[in-house]
PDB file of N, CA and C in Angstrom:
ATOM      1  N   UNK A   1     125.337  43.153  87.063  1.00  0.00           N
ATOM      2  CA  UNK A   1     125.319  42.266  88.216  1.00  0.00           C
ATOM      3  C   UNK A   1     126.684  41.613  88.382  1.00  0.00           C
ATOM      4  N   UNK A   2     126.837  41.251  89.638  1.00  0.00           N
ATOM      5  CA  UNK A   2     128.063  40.713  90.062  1.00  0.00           C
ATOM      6  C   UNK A   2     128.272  38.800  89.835  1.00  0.00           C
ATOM      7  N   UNK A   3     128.811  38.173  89.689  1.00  0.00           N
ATOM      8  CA  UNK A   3     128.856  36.619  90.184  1.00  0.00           C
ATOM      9  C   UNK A   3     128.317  36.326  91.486  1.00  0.00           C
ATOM     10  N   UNK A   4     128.615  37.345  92.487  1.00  0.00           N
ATOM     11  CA  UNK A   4     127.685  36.909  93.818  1.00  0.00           C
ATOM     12  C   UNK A   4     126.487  37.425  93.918  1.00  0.00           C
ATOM     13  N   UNK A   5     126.091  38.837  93.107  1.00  0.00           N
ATOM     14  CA  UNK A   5     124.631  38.806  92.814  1.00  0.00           C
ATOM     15  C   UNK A   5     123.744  37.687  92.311  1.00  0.00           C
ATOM     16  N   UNK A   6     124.421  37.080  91.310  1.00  0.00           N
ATOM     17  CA  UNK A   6     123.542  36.169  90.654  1.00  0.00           C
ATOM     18  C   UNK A   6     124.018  34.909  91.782  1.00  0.00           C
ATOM     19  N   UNK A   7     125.136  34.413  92.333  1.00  0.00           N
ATOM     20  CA  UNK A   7     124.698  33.142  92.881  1.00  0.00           C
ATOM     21  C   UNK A   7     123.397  33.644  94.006  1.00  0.00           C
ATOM     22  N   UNK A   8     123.371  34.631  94.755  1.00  0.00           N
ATOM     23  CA  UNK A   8     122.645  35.243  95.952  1.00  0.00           C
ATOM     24  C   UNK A   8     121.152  35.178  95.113  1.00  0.00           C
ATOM     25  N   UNK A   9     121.426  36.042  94.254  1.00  0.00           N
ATOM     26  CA  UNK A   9     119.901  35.245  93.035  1.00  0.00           C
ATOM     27  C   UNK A   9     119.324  34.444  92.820  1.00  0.00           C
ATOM     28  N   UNK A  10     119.916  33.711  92.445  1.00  0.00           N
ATOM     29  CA  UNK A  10     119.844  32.051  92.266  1.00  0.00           C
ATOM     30  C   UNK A  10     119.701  31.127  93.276  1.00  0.00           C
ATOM     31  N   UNK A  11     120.051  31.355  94.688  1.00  0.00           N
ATOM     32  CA  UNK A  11     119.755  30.230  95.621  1.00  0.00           C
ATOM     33  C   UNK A  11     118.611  30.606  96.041  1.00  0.00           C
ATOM     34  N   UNK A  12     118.293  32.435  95.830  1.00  0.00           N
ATOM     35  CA  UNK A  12     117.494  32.686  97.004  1.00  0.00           C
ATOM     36  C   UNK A  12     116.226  32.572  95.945  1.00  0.00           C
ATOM     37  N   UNK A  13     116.241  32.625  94.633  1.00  0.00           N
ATOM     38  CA  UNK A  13     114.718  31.980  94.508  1.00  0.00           C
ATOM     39  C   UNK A  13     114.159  30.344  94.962  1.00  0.00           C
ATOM     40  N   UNK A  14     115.047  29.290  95.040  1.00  0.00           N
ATOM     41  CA  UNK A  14     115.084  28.377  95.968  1.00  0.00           C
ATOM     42  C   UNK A  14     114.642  28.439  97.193  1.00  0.00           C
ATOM     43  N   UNK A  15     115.127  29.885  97.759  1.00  0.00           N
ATOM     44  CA  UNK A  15     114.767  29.815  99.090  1.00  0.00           C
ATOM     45  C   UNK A  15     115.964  29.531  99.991  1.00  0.00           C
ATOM     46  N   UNK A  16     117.068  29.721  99.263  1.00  0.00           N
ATOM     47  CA  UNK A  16     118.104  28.858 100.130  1.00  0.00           C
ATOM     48  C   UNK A  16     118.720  30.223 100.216  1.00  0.00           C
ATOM     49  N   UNK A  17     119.822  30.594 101.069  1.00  0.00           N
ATOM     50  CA  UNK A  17     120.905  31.531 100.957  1.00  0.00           C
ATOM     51  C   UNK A  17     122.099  30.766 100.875  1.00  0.00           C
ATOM     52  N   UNK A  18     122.845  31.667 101.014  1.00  0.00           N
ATOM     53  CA  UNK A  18     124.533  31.258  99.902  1.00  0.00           C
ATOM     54  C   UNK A  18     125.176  32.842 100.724  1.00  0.00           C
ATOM     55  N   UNK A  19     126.622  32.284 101.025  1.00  0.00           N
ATOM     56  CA  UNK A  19     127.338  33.178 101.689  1.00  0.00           C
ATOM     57  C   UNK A  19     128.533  33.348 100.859  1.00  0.00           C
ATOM     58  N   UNK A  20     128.914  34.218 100.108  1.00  0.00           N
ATOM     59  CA  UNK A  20     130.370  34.506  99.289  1.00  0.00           C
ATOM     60  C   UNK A  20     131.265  35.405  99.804  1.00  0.00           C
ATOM     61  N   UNK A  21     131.889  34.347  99.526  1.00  0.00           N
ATOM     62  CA  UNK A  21     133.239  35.324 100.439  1.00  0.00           C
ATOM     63  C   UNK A  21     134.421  35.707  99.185  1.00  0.00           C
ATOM     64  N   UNK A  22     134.511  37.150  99.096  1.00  0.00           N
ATOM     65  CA  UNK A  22     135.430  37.645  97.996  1.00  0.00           C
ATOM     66  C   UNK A  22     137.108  37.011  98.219  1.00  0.00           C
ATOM     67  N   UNK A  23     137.279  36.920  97.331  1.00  0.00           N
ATOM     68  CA  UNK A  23     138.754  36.066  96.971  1.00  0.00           C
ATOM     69  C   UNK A  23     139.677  37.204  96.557  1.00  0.00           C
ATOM     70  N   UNK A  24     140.921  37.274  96.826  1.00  0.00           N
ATOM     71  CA  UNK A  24     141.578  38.192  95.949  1.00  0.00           C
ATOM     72  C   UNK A  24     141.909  38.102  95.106  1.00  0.00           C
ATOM     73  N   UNK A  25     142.229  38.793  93.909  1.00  0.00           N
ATOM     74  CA  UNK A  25     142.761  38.191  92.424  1.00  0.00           C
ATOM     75  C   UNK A  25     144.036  37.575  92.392  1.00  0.00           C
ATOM     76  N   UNK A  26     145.084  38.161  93.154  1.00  0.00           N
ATOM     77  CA  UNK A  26     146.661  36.977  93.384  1.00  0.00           C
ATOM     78  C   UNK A  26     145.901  35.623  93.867  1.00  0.00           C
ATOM     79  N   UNK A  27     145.255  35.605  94.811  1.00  0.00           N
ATOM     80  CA  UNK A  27     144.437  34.008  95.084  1.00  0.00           C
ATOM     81  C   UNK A  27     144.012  33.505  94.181  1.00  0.00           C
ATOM     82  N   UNK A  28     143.258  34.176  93.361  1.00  0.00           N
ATOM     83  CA  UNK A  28     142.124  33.391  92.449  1.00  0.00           C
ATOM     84  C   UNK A  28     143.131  33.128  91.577  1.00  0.00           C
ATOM     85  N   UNK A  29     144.304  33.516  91.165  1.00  0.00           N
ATOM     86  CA  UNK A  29     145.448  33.057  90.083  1.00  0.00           C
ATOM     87  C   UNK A  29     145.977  31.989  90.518  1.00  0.00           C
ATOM     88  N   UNK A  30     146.301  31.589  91.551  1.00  0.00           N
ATOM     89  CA  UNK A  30     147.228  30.903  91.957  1.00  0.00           C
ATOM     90  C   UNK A  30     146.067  29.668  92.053  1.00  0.00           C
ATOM     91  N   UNK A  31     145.326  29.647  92.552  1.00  0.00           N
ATOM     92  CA  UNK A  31     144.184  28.565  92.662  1.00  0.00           C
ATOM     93  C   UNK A  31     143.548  28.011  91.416  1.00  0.00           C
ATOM     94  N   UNK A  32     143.426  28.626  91.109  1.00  0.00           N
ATOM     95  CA  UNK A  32     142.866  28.418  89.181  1.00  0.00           C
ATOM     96  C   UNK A  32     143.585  27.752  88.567  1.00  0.00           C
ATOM     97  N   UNK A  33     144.892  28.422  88.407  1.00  0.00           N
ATOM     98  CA  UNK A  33     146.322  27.546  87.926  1.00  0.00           C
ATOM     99  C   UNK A  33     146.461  26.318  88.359  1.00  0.00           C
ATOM    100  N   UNK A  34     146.719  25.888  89.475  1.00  0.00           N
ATOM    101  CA  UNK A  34     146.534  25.076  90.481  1.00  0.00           C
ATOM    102  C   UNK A  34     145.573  23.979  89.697  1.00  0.00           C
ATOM    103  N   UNK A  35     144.221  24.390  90.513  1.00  0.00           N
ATOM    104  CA  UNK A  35     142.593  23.263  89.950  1.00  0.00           C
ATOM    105  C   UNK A  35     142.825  23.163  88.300  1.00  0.00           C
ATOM    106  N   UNK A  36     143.622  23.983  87.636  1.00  0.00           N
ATOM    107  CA  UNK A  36     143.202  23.838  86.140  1.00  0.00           C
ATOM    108  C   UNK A  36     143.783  22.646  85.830  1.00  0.00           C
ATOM    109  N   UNK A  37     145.141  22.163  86.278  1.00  0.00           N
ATOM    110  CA  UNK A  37     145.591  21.147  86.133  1.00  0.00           C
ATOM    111  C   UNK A  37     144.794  19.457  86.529  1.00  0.00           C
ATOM    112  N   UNK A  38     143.857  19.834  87.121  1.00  0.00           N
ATOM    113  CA  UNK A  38     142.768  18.773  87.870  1.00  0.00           C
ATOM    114  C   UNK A  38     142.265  17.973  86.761  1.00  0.00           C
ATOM    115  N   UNK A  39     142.117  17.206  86.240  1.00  0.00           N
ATOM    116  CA  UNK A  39     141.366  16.093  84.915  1.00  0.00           C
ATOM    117  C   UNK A  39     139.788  16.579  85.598  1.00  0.00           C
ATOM    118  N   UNK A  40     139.296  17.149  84.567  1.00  0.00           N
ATOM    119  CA  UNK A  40     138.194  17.203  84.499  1.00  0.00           C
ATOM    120  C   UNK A  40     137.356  18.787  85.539  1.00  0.00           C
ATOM    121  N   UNK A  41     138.157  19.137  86.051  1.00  0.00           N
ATOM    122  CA  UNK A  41     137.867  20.851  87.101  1.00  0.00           C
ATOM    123  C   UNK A  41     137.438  21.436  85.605  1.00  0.00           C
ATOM    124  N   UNK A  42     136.431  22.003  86.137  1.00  0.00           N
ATOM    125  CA  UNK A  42     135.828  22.967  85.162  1.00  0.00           C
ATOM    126  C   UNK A  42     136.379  24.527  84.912  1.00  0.00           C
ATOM    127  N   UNK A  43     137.739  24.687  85.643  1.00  0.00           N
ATOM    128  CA  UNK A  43     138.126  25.989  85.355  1.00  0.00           C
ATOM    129  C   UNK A  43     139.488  25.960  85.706  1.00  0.00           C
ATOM    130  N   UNK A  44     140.039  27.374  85.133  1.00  0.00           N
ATOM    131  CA  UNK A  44     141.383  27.231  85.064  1.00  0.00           C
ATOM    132  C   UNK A  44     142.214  28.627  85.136  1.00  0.00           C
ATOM    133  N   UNK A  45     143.266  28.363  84.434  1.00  0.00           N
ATOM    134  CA  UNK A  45     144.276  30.264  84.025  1.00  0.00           C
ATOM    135  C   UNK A  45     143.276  30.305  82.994  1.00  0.00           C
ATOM    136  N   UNK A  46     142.667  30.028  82.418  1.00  0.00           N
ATOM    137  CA  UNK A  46     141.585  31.203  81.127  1.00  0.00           C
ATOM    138  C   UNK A  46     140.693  31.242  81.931  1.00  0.00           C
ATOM    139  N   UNK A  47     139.926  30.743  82.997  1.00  0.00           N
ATOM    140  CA  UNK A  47     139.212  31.433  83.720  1.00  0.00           C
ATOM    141  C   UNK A  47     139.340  32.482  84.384  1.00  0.00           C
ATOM    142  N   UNK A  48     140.626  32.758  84.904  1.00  0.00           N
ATOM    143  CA  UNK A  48     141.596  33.619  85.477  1.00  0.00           C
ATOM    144  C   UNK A  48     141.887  34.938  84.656  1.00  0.00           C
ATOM    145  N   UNK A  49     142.118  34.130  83.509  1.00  0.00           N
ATOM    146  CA  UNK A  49     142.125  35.769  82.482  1.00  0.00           C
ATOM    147  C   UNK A  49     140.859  36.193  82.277  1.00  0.00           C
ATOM    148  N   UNK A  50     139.973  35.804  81.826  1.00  0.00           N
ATOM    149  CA  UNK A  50     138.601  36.229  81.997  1.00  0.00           C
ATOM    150  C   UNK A  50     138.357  37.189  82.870  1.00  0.00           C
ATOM    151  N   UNK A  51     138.530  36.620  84.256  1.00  0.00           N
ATOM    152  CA  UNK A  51     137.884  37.623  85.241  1.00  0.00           C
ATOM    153  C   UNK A  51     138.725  39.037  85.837  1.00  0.00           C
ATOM    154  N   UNK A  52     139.623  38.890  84.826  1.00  0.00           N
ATOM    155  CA  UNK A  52     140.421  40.322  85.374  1.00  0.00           C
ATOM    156  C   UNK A  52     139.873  41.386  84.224  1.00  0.00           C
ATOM    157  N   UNK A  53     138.967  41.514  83.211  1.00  0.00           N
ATOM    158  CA  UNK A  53     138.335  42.072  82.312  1.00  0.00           C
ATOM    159  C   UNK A  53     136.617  42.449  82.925  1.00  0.00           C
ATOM    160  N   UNK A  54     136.535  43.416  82.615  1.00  0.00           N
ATOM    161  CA  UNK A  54     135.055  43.532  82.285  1.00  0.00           C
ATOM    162  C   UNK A  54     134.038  43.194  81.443  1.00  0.00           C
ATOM    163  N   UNK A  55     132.691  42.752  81.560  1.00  0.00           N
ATOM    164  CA  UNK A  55     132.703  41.924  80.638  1.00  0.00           C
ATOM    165  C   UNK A  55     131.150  42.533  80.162  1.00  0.00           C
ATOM    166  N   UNK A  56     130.899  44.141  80.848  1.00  0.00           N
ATOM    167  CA  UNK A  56     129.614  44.905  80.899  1.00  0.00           C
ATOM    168  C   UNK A  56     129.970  46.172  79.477  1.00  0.00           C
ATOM    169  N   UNK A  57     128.829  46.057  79.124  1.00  0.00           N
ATOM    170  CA  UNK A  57     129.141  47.782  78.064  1.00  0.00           C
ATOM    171  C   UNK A  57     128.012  48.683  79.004  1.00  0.00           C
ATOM    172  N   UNK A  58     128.309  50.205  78.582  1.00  0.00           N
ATOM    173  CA  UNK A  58     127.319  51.043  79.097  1.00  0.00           C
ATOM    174  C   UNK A  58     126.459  51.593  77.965  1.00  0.00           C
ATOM    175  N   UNK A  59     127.151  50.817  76.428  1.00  0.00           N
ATOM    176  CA  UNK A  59     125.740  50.995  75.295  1.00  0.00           C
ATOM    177  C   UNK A  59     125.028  49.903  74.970  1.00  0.00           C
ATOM    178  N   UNK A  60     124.254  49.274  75.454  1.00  0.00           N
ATOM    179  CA  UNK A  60     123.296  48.444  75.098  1.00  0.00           C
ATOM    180  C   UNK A  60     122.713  48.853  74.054  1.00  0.00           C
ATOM    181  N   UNK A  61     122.955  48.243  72.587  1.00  0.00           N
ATOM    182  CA  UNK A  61     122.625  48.521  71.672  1.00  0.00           C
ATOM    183  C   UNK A  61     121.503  47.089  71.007  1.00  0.00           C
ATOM    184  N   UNK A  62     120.395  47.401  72.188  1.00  0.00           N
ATOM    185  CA  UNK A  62     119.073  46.102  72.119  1.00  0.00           C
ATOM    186  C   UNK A  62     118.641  46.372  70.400  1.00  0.00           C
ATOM    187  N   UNK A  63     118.896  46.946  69.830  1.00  0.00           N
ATOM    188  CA  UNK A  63     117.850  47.321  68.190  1.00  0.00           C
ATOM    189  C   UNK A  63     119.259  46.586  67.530  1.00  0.00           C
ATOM    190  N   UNK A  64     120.576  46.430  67.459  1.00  0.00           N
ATOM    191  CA  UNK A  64     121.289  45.568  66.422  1.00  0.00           C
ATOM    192  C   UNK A  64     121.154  44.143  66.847  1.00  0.00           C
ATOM    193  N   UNK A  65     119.994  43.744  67.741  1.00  0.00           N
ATOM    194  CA  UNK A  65     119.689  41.978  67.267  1.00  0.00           C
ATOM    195  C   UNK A  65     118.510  42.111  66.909  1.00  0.00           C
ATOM    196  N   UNK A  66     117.644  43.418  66.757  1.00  0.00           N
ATOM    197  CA  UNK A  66     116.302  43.119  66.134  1.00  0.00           C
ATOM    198  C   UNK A  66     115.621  43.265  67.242  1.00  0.00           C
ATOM    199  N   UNK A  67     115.544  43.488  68.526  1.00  0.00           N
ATOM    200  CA  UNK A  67     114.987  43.624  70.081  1.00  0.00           C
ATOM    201  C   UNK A  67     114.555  44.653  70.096  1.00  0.00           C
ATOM    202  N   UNK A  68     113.322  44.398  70.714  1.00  0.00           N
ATOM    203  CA  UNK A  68     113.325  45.688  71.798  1.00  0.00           C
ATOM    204  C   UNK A  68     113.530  45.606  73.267  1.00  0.00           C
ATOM    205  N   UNK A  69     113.467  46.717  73.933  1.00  0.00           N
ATOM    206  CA  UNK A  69     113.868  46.354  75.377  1.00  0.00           C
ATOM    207  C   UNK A  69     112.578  45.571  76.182  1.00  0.00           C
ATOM    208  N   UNK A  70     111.699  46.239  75.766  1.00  0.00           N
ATOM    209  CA  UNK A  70     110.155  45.233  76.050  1.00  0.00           C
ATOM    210  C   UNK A  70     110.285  43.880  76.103  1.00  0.00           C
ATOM    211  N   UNK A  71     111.010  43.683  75.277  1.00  0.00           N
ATOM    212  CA  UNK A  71     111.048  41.821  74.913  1.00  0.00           C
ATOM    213  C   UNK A  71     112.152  41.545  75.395  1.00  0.00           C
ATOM    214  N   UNK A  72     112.649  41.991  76.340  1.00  0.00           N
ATOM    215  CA  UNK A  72     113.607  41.141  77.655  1.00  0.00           C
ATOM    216  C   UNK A  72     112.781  40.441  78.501  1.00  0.00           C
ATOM    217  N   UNK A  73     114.144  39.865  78.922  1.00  0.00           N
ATOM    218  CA  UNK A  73     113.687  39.212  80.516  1.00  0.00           C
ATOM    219  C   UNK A  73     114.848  39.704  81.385  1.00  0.00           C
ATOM    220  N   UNK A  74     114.291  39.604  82.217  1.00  0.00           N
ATOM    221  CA  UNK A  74     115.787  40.150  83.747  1.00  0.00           C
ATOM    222  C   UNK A  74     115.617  38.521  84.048  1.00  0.00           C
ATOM    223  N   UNK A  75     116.694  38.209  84.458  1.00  0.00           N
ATOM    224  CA  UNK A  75     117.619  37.325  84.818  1.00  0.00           C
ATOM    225  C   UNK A  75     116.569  36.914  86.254  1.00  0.00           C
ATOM    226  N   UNK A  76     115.955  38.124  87.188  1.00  0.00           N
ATOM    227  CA  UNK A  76     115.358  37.445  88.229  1.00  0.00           C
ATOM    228  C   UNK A  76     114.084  37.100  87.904  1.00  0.00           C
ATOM    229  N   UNK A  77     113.354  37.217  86.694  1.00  0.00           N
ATOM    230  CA  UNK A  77     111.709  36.816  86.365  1.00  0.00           C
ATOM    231  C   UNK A  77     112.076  35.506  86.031  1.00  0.00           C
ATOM    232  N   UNK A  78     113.244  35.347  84.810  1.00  0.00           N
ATOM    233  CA  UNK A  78     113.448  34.150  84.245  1.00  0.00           C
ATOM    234  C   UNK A  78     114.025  33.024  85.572  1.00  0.00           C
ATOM    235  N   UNK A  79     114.269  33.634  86.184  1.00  0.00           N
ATOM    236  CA  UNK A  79     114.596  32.267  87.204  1.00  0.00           C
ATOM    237  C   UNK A  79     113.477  32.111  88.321  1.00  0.00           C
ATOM    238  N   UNK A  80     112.579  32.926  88.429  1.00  0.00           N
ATOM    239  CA  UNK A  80     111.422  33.230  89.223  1.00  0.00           C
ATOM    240  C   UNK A  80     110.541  32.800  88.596  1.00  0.00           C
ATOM    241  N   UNK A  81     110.206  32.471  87.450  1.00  0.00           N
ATOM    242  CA  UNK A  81     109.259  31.516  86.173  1.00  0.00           C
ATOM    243  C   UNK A  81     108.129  32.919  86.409  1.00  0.00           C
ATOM    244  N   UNK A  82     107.973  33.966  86.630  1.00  0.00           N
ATOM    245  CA  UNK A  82     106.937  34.928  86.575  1.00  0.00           C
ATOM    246  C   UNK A  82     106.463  35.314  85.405  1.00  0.00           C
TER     247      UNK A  82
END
């Protein structure tokens, strides 16, 4: 899932919608940098480095915490209380 999947997720079990508008990554650097300097902004240039990485694997290896896949939750039940 994307960051705007999940905010679009997240409002719309509320019921609310949410409109995201993609940023470019030279923007999101320069802005980050910028707000990071803010006393107290919750993000910054390590937020910035963060998001130029991927942060997905394509081996989900659910059995090295002791899991099974059964005993998930998706992200939309758990916020849907189903």
């Amino acid at each position: 899932m994307t960051l705007a999947d999940v905010a679009r997720l997240a409002h719309g079990v509320d019921g609310r919608s949410v409109t995201v508008l993609p940023v470019p990554m030279a923007l999101a650097g320069v802005g980050l940098s910028v707000a990071g300097k803010i006393p107290g902004f919750p993000m910054g240039a390590d937020q910035y480095r963060s998001l130029q990485f991927d942060n997905t694997t394509a081996d989900n290896d659910i059995s090295a915490f002791g899991r099974k896949e059964s005993e998930l939750t998706t992200l939309a039940s758990y916020l849907s209380d189903e």
